[in-house]
Protein backbone atom coordinates (compact mmCIF):
# COMPACT_ATOMS: atom_id res chain seq x y z
CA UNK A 1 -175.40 64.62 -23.60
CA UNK A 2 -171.95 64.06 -21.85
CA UNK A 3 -170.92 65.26 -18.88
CA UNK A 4 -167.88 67.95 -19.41
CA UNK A 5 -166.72 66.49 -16.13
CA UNK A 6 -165.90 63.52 -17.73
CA UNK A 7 -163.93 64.90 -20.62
CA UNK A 8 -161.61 66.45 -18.26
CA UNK A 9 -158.19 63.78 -18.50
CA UNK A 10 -156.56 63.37 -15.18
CA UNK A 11 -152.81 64.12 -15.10
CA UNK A 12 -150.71 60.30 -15.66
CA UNK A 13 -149.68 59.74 -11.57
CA UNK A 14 -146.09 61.24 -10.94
CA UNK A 15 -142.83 58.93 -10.40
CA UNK A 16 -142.16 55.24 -10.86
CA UNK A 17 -144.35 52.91 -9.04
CA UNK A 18 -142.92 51.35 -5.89
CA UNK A 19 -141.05 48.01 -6.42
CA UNK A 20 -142.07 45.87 -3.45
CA UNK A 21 -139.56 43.48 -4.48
CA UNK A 22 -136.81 45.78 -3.76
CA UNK A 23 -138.12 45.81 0.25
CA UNK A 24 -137.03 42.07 0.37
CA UNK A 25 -134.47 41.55 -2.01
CA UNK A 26 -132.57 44.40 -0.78
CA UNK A 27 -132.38 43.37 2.97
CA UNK A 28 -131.58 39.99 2.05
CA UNK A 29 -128.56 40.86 -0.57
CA UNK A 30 -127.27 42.61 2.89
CA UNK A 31 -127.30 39.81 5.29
CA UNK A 32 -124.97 37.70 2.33
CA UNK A 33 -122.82 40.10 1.48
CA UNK A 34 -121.94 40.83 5.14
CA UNK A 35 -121.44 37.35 5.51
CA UNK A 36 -119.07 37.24 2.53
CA UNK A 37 -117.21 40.20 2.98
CA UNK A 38 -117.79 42.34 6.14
CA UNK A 39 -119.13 45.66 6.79
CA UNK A 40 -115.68 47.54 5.00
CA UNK A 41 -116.35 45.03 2.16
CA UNK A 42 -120.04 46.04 1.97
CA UNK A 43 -120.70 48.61 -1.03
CA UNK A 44 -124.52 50.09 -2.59
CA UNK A 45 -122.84 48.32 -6.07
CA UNK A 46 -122.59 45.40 -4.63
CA UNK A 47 -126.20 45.39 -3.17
CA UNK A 48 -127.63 46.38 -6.26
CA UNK A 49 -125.86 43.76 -8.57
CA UNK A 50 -126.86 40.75 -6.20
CA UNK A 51 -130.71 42.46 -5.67
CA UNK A 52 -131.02 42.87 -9.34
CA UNK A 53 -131.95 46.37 -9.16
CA UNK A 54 -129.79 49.79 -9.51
CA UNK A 55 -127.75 51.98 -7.54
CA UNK A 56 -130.17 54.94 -8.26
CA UNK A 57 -133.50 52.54 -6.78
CA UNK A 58 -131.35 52.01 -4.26
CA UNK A 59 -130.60 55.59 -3.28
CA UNK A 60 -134.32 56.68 -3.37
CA UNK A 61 -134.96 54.12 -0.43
CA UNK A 62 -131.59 53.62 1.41
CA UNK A 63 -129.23 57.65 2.22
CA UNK A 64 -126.12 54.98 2.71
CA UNK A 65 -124.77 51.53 2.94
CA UNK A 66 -125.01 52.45 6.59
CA UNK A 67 -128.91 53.09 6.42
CA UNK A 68 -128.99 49.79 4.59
CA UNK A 69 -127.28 47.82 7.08
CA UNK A 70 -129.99 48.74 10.01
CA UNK A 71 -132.65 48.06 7.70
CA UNK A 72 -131.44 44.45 7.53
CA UNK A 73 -130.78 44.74 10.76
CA UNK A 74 -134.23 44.91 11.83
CA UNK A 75 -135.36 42.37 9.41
CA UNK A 76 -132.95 39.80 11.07
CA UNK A 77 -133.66 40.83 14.55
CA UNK A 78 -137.10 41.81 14.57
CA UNK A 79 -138.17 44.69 16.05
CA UNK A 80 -141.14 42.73 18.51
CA UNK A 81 -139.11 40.11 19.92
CA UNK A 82 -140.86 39.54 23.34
CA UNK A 83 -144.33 37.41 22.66
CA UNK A 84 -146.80 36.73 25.75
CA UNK A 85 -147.29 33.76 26.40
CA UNK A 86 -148.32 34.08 30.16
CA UNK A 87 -145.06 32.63 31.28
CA UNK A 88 -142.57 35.57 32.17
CA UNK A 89 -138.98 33.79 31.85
CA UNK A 90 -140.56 32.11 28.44
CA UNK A 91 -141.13 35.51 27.23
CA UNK A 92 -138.19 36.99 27.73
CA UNK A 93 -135.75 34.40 26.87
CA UNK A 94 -137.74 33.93 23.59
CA UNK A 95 -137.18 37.37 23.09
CA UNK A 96 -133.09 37.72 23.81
CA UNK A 97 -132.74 34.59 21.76
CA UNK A 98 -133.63 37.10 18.84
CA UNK A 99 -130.40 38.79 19.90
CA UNK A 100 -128.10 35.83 20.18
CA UNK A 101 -129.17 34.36 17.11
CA UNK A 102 -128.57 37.77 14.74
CA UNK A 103 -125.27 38.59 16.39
CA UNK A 104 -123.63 35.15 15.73
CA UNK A 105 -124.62 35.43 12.15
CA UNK A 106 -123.67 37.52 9.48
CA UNK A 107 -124.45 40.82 11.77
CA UNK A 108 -121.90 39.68 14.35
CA UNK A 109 -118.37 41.11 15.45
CA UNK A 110 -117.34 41.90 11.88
CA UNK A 111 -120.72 43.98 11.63
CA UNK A 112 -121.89 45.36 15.02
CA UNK A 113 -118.78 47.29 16.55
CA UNK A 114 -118.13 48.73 12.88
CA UNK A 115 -121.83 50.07 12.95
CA UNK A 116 -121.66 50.89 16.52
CA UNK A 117 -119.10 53.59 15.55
CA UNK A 118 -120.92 54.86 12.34
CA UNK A 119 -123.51 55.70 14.76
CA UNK A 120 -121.43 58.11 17.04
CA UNK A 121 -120.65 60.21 14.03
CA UNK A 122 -123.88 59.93 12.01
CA UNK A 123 -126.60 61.90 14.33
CA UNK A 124 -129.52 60.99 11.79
CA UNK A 125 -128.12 57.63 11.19
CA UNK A 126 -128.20 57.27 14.91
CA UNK A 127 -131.96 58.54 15.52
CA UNK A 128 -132.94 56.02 12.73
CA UNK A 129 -130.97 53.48 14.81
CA UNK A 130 -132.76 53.64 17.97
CA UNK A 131 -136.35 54.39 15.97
CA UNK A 132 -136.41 51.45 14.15
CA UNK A 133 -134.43 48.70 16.17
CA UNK A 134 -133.62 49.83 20.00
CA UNK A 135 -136.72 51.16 21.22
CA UNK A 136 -139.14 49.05 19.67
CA UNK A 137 -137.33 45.97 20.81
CA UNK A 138 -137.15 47.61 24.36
CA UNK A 139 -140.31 48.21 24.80
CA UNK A 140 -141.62 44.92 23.36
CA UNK A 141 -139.47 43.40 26.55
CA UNK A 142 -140.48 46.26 28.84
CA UNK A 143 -144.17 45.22 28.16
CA UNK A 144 -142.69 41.85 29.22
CA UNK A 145 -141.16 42.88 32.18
CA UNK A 146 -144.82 44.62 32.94
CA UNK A 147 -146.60 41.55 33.02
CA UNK A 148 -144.02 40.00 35.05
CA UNK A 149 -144.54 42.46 37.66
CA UNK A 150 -148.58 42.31 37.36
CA UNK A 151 -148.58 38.63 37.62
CA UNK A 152 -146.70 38.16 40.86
CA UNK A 153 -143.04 37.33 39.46
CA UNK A 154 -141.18 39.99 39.45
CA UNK A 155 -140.74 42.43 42.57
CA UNK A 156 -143.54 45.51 42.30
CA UNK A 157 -140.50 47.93 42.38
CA UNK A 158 -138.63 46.49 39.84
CA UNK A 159 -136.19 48.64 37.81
CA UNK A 160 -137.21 47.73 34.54
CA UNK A 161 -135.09 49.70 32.89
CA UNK A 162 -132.16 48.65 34.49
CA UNK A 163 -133.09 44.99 34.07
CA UNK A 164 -133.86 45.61 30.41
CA UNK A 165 -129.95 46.76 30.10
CA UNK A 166 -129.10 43.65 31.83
CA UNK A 167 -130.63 41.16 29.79
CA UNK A 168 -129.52 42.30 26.87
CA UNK A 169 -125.78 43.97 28.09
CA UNK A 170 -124.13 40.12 27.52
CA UNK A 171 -125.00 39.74 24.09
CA UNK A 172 -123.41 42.82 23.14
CA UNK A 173 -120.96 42.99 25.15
CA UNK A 174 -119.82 39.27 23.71
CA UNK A 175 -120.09 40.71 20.17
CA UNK A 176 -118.70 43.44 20.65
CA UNK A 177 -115.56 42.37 22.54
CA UNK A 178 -115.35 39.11 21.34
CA UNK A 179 -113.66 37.52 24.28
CA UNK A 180 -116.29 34.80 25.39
CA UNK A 181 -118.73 33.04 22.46
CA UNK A 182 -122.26 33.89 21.72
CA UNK A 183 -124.17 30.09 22.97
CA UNK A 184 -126.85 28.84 21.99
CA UNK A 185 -128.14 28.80 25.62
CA UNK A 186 -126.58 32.31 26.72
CA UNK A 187 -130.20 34.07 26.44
CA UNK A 188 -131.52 31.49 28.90
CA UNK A 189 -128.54 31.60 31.14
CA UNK A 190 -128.76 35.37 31.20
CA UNK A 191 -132.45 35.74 31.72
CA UNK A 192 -132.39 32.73 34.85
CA UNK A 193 -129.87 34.63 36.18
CA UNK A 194 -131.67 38.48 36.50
CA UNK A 195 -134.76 36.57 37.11
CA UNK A 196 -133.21 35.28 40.07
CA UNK A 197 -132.67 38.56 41.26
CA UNK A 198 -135.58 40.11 40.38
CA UNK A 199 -137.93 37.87 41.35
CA UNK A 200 -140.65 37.27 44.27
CA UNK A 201 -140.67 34.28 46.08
CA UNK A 202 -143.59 33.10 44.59
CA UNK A 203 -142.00 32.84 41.06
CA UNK A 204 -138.77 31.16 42.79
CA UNK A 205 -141.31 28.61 44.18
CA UNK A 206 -143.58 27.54 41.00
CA UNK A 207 -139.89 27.65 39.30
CA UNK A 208 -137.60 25.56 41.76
CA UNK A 209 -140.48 23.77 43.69
């Protein structure tokens, strides 16, 4: 005897099944196209043709060439820079490095300032922005910070917000003004610097002694 339960057909599952190969091709397409021609050169045709996908699978995933440029973005950067390794300047100029090496690539001056401005005019472009990239990168080096200040390095009182906008104000502000370069050891140079600052003697002792 069968079971009428069994007989019953389930309705066929609704829309197209996600393309995974779309998540990486898409970012990817991105970073070379900025390369090749700049944010005003960057169009959702353009993506699609060198992804080898369409405009429309683009669409469902990315609102605007805008949306797709954070996306790659945060694929470049990261968006947990700061590791721990139990050594606080380590940390945290592995961590910046992250900047210095996105922002003198393809997502440089001919990228950032462009974007920068997008984001002043685009509220929800700008809350994506700062959910995706600039808060999880800040607190991955706040945590950092943390342990500097539970280990002994870094003064108890610390502003870690204000030291957070410090390491990373030089970067940016290179990129976005364009006046000095973007060196290979700037992060280091920028961290040993507000380290020096920040820090208890103890950590100027194990460092200089």
């Amino acid at each position: 005897m069968t079971n009428p339960a069994h007989d019953v057909q389930q309705p066929p599952p609704q829309g197209r099944p996600r393309d995974e190969r779309i998540d990486t091709a898409v970012p990817r397409a991105v970073l070379e196209l900025l390369a090749e021609a700049g944010y005003s050169g960057l169009t959702m045709d353009a993506v699609a043709t060198r992804a080898r996908t369409s405009k429309p699978a683009l669409r469902r995933r990315w609102r605007s060439k805008q949306h797709l440029v954070v996306d790659a973005l945060v694929g470049a950067a990261g968006t947990f820079p700061t590791p721990d390794t139990g050594c606080t300047h380590c940390d945290l100029i592995e961590g910046i490095t992250t900047l210095s090496e996105t922002f003198s690539g393809a997502i440089g001056r001919r990228v950032l300032p462009a974007l920068v401005a997008d984001l002043a005019d685009d509220p929800e472009l700008d809350a994506e922005f700062r959910q995706k990239f600039f808060h999880p990168r800040r607190a991955s080096t706040a945590a950092a910070l943390r342990r500097g200040i539970e280990r002994g390095d870094l003064e108890p009182d610390a502003d870690v917000d204000l030291l957070l906008d410090m390491l990373a104000a030089t970067t940016y502000y290179r990129v976005l003004f364009g006046h000095l370069p973007i060196t290979d050891a700037l992060a280091e140079d920028v961290v040993m610097a507000v380290l020096n600052g920040a820090a208890t003697d103890a950590w100027r002792t194990r460092q200089h002694g």
